[in-house]
N, C-alpha and C. Protein backbone atom coordinates (compact mmCIF):
# COMPACT_ATOMS: atom_id res chain seq x y z
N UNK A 1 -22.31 -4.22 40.64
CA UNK A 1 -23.51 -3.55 40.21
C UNK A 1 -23.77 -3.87 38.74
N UNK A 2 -24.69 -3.97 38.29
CA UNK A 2 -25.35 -4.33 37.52
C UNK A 2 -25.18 -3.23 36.01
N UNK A 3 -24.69 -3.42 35.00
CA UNK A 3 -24.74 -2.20 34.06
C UNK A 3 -25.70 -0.99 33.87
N UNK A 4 -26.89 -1.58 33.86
CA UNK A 4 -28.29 -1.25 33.67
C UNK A 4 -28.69 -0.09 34.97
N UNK A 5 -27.97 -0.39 36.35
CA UNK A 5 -28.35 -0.27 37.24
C UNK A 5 -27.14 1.39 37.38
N UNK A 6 -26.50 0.96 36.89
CA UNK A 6 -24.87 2.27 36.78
C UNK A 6 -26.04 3.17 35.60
N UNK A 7 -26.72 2.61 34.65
CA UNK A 7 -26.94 4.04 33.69
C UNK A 7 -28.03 4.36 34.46
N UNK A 8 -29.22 3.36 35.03
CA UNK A 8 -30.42 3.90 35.43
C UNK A 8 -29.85 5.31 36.82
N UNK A 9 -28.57 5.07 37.46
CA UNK A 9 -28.12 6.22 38.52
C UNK A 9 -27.16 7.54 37.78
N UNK A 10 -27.41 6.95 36.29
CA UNK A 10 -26.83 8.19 35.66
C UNK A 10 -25.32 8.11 35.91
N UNK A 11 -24.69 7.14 36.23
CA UNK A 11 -23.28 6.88 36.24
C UNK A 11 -22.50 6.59 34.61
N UNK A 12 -23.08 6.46 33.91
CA UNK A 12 -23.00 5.82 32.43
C UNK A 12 -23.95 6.40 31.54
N UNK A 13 -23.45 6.38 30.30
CA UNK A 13 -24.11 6.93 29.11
C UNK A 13 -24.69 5.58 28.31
N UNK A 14 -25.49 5.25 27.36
CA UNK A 14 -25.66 4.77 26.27
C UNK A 14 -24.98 5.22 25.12
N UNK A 15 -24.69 4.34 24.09
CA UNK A 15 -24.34 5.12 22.98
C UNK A 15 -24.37 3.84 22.29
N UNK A 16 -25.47 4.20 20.80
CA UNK A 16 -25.30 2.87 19.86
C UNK A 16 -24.13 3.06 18.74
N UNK A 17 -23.37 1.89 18.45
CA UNK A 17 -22.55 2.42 17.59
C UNK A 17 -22.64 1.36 16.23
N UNK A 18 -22.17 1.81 14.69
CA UNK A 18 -22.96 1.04 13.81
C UNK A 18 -22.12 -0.10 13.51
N UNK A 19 -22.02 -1.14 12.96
CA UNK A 19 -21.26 -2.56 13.25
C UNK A 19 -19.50 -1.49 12.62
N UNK A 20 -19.77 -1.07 11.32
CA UNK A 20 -18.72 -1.24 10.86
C UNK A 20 -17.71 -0.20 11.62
N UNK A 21 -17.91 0.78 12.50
CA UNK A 21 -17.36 1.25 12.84
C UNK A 21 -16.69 0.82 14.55
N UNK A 22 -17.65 -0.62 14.97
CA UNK A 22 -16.70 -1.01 16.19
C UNK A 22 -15.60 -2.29 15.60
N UNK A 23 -16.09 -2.73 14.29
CA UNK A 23 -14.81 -3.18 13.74
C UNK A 23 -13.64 -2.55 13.71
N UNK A 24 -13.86 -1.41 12.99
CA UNK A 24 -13.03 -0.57 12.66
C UNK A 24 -11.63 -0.16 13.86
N UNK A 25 -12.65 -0.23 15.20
CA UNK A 25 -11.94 -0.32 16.20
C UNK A 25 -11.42 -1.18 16.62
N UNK A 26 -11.99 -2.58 16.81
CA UNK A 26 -11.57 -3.51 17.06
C UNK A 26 -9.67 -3.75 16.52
N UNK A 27 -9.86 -3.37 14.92
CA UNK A 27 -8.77 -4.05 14.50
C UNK A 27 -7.74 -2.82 14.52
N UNK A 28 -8.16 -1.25 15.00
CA UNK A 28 -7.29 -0.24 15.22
C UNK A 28 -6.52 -0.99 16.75
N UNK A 29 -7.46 -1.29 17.87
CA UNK A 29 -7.32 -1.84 19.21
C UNK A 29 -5.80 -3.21 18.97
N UNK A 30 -6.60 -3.82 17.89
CA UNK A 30 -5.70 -5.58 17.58
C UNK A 30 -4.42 -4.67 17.02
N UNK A 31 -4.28 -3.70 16.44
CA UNK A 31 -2.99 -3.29 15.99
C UNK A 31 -1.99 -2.69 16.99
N UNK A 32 -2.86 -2.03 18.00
CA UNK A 32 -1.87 -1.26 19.02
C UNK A 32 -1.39 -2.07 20.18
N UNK A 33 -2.47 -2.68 20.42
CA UNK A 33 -2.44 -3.42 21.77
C UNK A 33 -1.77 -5.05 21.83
N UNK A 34 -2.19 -5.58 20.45
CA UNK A 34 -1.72 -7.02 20.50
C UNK A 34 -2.56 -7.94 20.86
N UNK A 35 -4.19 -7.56 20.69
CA UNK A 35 -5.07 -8.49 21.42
C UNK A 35 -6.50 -8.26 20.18
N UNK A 36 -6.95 -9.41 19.90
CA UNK A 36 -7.78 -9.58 19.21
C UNK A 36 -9.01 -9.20 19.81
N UNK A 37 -9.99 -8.27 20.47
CA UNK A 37 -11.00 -8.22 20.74
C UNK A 37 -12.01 -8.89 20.18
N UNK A 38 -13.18 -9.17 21.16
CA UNK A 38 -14.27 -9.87 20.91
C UNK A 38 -14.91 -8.34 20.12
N UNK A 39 -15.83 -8.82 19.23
CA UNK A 39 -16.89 -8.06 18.50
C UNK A 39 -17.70 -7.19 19.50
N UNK A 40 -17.83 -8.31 20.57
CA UNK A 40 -19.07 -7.45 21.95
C UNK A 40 -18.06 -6.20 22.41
N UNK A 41 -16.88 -6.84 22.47
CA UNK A 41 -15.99 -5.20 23.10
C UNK A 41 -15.92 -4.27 22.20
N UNK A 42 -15.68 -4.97 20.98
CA UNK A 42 -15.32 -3.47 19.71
C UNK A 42 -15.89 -2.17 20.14
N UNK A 43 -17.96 -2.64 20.62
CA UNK A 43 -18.36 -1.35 20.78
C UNK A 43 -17.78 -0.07 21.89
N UNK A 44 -17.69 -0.85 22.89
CA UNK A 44 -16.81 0.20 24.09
C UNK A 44 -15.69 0.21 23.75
N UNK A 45 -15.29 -0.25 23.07
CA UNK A 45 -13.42 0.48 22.07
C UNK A 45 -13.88 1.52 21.81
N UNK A 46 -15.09 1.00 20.47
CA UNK A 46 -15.47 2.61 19.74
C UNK A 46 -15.80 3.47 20.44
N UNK A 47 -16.42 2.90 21.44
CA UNK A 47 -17.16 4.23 22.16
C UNK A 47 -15.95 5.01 22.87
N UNK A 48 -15.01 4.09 23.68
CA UNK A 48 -13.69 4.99 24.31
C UNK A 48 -13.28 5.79 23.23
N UNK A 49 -12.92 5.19 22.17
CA UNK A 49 -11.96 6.21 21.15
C UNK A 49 -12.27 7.10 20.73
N UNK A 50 -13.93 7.21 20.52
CA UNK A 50 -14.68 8.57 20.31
C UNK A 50 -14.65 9.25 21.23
N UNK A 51 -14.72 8.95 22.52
CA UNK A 51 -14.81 9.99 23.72
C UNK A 51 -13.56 10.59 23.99
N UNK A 52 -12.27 9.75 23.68
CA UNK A 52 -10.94 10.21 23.45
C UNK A 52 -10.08 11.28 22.18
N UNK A 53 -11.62 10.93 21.13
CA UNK A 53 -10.72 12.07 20.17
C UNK A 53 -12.07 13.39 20.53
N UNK A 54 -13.12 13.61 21.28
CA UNK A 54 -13.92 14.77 21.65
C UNK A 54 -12.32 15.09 23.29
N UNK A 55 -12.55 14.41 23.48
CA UNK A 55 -11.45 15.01 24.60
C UNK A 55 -10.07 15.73 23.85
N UNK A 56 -9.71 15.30 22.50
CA UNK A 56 -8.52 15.77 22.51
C UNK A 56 -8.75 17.00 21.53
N UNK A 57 -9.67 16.98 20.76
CA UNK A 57 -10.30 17.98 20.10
C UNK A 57 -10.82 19.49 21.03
N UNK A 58 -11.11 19.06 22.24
CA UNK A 58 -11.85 20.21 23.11
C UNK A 58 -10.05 20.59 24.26
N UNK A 59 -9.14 19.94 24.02
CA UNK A 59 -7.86 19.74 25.10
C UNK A 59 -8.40 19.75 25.94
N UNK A 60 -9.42 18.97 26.56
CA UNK A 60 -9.94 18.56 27.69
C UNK A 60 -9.39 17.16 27.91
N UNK A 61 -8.41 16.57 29.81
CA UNK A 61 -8.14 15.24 30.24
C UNK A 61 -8.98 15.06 31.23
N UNK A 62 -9.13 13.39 30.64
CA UNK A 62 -10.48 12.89 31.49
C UNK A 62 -9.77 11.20 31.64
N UNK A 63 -9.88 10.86 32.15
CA UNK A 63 -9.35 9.06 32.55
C UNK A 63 -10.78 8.25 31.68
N UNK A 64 -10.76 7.76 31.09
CA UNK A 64 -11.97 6.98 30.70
C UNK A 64 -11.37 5.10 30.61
N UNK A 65 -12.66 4.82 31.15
CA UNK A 65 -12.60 3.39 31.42
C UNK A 65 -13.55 2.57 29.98
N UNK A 66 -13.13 1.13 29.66
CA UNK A 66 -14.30 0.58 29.11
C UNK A 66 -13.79 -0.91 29.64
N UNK A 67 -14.96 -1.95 29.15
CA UNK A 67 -14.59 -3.28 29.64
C UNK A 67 -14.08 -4.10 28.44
N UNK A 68 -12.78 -4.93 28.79
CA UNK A 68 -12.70 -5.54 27.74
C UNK A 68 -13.21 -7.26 27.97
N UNK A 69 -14.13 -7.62 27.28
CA UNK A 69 -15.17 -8.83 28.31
C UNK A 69 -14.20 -10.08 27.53
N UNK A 70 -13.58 -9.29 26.24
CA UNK A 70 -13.07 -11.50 25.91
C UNK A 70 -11.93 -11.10 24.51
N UNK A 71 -11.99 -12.09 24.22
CA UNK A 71 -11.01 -11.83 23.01
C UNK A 71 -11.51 -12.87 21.48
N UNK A 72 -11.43 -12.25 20.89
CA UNK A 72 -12.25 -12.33 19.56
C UNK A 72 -11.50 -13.79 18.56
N UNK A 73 -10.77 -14.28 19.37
CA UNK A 73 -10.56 -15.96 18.76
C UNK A 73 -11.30 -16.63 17.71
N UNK A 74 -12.92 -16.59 19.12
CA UNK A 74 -13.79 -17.44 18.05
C UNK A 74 -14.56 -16.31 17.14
N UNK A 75 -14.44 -15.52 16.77
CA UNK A 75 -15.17 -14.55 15.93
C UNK A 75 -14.09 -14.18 15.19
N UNK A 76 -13.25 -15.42 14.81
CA UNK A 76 -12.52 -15.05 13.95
C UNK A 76 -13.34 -14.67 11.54
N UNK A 77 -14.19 -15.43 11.67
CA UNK A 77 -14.82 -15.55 10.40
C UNK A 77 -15.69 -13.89 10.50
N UNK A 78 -15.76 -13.40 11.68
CA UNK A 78 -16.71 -11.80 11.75
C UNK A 78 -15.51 -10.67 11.14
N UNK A 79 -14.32 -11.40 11.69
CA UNK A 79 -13.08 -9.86 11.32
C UNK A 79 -13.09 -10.42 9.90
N UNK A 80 -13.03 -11.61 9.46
CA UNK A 80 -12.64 -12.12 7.81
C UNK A 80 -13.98 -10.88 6.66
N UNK A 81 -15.06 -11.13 7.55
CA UNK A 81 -16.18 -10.63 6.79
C UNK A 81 -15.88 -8.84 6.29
N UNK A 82 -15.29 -8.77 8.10
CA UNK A 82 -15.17 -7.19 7.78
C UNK A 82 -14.11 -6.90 7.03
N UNK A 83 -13.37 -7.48 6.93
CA UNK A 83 -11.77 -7.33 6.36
C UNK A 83 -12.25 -6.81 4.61
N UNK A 84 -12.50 -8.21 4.85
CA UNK A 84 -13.45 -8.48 3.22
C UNK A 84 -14.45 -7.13 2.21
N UNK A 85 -14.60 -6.28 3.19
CA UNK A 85 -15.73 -5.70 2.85
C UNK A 85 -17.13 -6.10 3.11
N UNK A 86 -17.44 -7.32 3.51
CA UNK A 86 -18.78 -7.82 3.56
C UNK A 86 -19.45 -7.57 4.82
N UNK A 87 -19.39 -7.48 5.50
CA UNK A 87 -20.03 -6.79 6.30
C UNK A 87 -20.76 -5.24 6.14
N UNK A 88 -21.97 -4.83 6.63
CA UNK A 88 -22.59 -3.47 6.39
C UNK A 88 -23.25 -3.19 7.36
N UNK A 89 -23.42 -1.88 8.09
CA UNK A 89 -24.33 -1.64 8.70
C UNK A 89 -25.70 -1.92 8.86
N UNK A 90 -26.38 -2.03 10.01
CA UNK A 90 -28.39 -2.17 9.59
C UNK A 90 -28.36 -1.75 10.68
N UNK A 91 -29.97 -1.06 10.33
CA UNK A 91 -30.25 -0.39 11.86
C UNK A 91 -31.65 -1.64 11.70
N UNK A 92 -31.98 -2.20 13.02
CA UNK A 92 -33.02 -2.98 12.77
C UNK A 92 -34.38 -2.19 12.89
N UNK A 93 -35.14 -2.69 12.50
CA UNK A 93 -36.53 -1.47 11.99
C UNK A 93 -37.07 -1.76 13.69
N UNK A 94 -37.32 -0.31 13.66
CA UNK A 94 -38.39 0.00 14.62
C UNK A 94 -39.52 -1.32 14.89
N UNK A 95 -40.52 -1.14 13.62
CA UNK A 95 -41.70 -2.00 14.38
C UNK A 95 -41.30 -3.70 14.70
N UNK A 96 -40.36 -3.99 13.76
CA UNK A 96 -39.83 -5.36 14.30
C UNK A 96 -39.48 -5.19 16.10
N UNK A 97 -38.48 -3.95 16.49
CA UNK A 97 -38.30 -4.16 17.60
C UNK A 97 -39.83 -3.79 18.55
N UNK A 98 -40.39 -2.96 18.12
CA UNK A 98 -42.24 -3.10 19.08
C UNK A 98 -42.98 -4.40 18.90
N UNK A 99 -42.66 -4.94 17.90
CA UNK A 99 -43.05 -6.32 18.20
C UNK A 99 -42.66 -7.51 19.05
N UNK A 100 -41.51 -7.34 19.36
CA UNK A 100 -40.69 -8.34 19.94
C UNK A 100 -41.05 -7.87 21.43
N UNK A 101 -40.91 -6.31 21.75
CA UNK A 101 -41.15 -6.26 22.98
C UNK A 101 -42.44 -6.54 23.19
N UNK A 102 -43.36 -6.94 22.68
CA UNK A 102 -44.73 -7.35 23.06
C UNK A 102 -44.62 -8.55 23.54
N UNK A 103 -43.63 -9.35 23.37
CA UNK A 103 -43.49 -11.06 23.73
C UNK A 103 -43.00 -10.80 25.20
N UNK A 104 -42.32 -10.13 25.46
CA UNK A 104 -41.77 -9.77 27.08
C UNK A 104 -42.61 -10.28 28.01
N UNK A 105 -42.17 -11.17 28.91
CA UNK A 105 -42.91 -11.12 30.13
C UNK A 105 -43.03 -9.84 30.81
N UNK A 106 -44.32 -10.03 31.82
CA UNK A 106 -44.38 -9.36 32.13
C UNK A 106 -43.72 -9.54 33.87
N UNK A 107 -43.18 -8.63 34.76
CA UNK A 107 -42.46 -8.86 35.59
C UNK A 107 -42.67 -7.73 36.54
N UNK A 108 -43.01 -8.06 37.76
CA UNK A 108 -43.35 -7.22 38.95
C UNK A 108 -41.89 -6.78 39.72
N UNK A 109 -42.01 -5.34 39.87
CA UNK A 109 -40.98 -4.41 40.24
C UNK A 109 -40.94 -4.54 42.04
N UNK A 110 -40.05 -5.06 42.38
CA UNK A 110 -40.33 -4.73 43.78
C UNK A 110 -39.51 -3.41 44.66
């Protein structure tokens, strides 16, 4: 099934998380585990580890899953940045993103 298709049935949440804090995970993850995560996973790190410290904060147990899609080899110069300090958050502006969705095809629902 399709990701999109798990949140549209309400099986899954959204949650945006801001760069520096799925680093943050990433290299908490590369310390415990022994595996360099890709940048794309950091976010569902972060997102597990947050849902893991509201679980341990409320002493509520819950099994939580995330995907780990790759390992962060070639994104090795992204952990250097963050390491570095150079890296920073951005939220990208609103009307940039209403603009872009105006380029969208348009696509019939069947």
């Amino acid at each position: 099934m399709l990701v999109s298709q798990l949140y549209k049935e309400g099986l899954l949440e959204a949650v945006a998380v801001p760069q520096l804090a799925t680093f943050e995970a990433g290299v908490l993850f590369a310390q415990t585990e022994g595996i360099i995560p890709a940048p794309e996973s950091n976010h569902a790190i972060r997102a597990a580890v947050d849902e893991a410290l509201r679980c341990k904060e409320r002493g509520e147990e819950k099994t939580i899953f995330f995907n780990l899609s790759g390992h962060g080899h070639f994104d090795m110069a992204s952990y250097d940045k963050y390491l570095a300090g150079d890296l920073e958050d951005f939220d990208y502006p609103q009307d940039a993103i209403e603009e872009a969705l105006q380029h969208l095809p348009k696509v019939d629902l069947i």
